[in-house]
Protein backbone atom coordinates (compact mmCIF):
# COMPACT_ATOMS: atom_id res chain seq x y z
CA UNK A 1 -3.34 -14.41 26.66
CA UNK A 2 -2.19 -15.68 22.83
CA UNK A 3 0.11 -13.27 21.53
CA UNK A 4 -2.06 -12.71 18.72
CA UNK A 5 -6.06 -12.69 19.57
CA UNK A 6 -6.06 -8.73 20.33
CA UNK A 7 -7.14 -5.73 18.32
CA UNK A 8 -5.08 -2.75 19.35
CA UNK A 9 -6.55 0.43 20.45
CA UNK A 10 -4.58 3.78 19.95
CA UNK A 11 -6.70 6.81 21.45
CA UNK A 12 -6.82 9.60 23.79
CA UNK A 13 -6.08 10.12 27.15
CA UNK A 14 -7.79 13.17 27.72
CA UNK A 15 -11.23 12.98 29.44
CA UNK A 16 -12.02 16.89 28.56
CA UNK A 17 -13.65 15.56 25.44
CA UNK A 18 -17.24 15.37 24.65
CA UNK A 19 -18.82 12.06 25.78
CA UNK A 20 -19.92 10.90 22.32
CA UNK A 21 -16.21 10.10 21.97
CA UNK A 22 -15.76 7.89 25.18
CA UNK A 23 -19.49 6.61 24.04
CA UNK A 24 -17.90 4.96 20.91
CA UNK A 25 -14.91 4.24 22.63
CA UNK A 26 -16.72 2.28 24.87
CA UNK A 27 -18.71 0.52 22.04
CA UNK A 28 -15.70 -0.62 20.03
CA UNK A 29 -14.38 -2.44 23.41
CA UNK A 30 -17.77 -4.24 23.94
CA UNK A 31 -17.74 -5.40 20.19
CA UNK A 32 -14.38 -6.41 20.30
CA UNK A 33 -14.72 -8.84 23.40
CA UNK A 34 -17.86 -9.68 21.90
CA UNK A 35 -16.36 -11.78 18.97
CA UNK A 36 -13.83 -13.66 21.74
CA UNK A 37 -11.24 -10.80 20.97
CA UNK A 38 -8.92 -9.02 23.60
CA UNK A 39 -8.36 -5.16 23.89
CA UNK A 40 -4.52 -4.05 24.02
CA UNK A 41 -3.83 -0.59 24.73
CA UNK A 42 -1.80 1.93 26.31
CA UNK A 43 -3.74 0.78 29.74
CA UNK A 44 -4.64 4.15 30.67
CA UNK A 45 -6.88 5.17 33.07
CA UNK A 46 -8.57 7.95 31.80
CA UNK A 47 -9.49 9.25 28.26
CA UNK A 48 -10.46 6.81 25.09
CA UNK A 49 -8.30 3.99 26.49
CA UNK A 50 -10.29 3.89 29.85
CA UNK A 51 -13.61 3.79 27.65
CA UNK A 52 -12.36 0.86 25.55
CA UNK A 53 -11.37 -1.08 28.67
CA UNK A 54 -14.70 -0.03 30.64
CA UNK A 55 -16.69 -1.48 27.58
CA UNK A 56 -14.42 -4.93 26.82
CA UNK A 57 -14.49 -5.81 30.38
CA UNK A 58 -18.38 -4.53 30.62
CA UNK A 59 -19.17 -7.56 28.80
CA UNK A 60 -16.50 -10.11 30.43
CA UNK A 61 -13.79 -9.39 28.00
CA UNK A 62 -9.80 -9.05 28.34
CA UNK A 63 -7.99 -5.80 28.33
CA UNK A 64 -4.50 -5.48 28.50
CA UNK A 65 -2.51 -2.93 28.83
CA UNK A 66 1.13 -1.95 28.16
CA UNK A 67 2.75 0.59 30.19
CA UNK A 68 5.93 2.13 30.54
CA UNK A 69 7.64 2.14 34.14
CA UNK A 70 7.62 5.48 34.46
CA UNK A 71 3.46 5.77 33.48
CA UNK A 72 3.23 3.12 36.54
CA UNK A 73 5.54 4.71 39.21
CA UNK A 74 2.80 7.88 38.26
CA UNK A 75 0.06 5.32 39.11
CA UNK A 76 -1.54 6.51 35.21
CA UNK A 77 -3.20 2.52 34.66
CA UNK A 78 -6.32 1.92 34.62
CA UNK A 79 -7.09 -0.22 37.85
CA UNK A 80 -9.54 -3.30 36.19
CA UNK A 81 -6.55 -4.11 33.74
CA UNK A 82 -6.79 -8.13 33.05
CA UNK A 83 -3.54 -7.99 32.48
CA UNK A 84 -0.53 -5.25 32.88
CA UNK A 85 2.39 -5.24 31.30
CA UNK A 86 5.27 -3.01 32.44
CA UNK A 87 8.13 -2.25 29.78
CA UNK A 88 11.12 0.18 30.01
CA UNK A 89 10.58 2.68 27.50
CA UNK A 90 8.01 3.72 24.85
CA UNK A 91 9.35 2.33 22.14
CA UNK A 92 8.73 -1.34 23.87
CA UNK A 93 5.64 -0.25 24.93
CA UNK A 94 4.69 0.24 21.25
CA UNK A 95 6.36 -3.05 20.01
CA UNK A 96 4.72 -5.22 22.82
CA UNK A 97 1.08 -3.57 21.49
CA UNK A 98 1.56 -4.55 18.18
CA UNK A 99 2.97 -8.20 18.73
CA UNK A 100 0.08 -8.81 20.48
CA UNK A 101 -2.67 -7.69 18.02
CA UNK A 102 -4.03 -8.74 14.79
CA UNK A 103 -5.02 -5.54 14.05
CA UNK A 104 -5.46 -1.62 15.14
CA UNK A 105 -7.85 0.59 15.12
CA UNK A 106 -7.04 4.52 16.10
CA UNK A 107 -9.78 6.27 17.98
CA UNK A 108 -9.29 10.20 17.82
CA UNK A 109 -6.37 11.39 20.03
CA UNK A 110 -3.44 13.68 20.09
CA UNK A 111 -0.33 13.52 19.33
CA UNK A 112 0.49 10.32 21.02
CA UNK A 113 -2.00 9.13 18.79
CA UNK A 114 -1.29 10.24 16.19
CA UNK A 115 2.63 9.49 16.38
CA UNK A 116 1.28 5.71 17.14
CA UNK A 117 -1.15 5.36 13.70
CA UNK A 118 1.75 6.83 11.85
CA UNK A 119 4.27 4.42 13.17
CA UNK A 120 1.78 1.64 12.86
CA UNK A 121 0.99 2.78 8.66
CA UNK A 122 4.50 2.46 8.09
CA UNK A 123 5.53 -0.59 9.92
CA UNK A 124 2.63 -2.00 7.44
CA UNK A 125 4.31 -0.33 4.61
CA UNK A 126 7.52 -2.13 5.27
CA UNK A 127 6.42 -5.46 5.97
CA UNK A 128 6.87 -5.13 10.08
CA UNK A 129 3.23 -5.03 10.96
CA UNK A 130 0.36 -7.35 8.95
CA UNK A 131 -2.58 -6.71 10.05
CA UNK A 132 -5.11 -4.26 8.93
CA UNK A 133 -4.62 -0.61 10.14
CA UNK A 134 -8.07 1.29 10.73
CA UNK A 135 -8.93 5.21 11.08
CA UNK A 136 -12.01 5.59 13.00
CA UNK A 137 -12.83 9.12 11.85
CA UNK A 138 -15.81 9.97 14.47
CA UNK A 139 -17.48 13.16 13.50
CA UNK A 140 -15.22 13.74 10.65
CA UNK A 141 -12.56 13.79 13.26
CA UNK A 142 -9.78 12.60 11.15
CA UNK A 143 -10.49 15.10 7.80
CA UNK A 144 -7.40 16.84 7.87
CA UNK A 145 -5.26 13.81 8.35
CA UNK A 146 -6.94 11.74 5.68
CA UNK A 147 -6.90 14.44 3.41
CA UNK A 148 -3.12 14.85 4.26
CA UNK A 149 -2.36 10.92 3.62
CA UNK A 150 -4.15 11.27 -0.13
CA UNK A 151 -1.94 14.67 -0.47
CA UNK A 152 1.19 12.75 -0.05
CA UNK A 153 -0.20 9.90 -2.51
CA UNK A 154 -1.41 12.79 -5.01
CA UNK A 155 2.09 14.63 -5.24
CA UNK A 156 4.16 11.26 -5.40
CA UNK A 157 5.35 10.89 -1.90
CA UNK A 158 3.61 7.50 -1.34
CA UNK A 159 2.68 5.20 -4.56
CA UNK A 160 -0.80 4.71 -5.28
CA UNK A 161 -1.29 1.34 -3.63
CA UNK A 162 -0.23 2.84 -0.51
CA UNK A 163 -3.61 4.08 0.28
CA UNK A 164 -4.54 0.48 1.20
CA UNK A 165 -2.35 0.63 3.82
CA UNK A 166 -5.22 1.84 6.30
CA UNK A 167 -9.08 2.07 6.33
CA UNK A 168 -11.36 4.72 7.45
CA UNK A 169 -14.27 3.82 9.49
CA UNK A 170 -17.37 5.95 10.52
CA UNK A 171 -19.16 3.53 13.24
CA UNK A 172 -18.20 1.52 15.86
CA UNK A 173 -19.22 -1.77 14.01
CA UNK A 174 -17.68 -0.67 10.96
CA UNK A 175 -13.94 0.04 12.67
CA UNK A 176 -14.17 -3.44 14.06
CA UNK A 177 -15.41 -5.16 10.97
CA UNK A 178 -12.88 -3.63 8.97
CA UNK A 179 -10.63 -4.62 11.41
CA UNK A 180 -11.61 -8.08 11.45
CA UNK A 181 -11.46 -8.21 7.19
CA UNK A 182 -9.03 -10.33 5.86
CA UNK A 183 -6.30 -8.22 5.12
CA UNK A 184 -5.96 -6.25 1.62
CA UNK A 185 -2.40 -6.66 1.62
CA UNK A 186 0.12 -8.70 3.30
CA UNK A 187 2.74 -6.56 2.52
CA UNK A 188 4.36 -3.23 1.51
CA UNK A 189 7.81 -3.09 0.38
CA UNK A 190 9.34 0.26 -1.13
CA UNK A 191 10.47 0.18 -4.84
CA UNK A 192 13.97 1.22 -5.68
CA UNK A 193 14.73 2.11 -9.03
């Protein structure tokens, strides 16, 4: 696989969600290998990342996944995985994800996810990460965190322009065209006065 002609999926591993979720999850992979586009992910078997797989390689697509050893020795990867790769820690696993994609899309998630979209929004900010970051806010799913990110703009914790760090995305086709935009920025650096 090129190192770059994946979209990165962040999302949940729980499966006690309603299906709706999965549904779109599922969707997103489908459109994504639809275009000639790989899947990267945390190569879970269950949850979002399952979904996203199931639908890329649905339609003859690539998914990869990145796993740590110890997710593996626990036999958590999903078992139709084009491609796994095994790294030592999390922190690899999350570098390995993102030098493989062009972009990243969260799916709704806990705090794994979440830790990951926040990670990803600032590697943007500082110039580490290039490609377009999108929040694929599924039945309003995201609310509080959006509404969070434009706090921290409104009260002067992140500059204005900042805001373009990510995109929100209601539909499956949206999150991946938004993906697929050119990129708004090419990158953030932090003014010092």
């Amino acid at each position: 696989m090129n190192a770059k002609d994946s979209i990165l999926i962040y999302g949940a591993s729980s499966n006690d969600i309603d299906a709706s979720y999965k549904d779109a999850a599922r969707q997103i992979g489908r459109l994504i290998a639809q275009r000639g586009l790989g899947v990267v992910c945390g190569g879970g078997r269950s949850g979002l990342m399952a979904a996203a797989i199931d639908g890329a390689l649905e339609v003859g697509g690539r998914a990869v996944g990145v796993l740590p050893e110890f997710m593996v020795r626990n036999g958590w990867q999903h078992r139709a995985l084009t491609e796994m790769i095994v790294t030592a820690d999390m922190h690899e696993r999350k570098r390995t994800m993102a030098s493989m994609s062009i972009a990243a899309i969260a799916l709704p998630g806990g705090c794994g996810t979440l830790e990951e979209l926040m990670e990803i929004i600032t590697w943007r900010q500082l110039g580490l990460y290039a490609g377009n970051v999108v929040i694929f806010n599924q039945n309003g799913y995201y609310d509080p965190l959006i509404e969070m990110l434009s706090r921290t703009i409104s009260m002067g914790f992140m500059r204005g322009d900042h805001a373009a760090l990510w995109s929100v995305a209601l539909t499956p086709d949206e999150a991946v065209a938004k993906a697929l935009a050119a990129p708004s920025v090419s990158q953030f650096t932090q003014k010092i006065d």
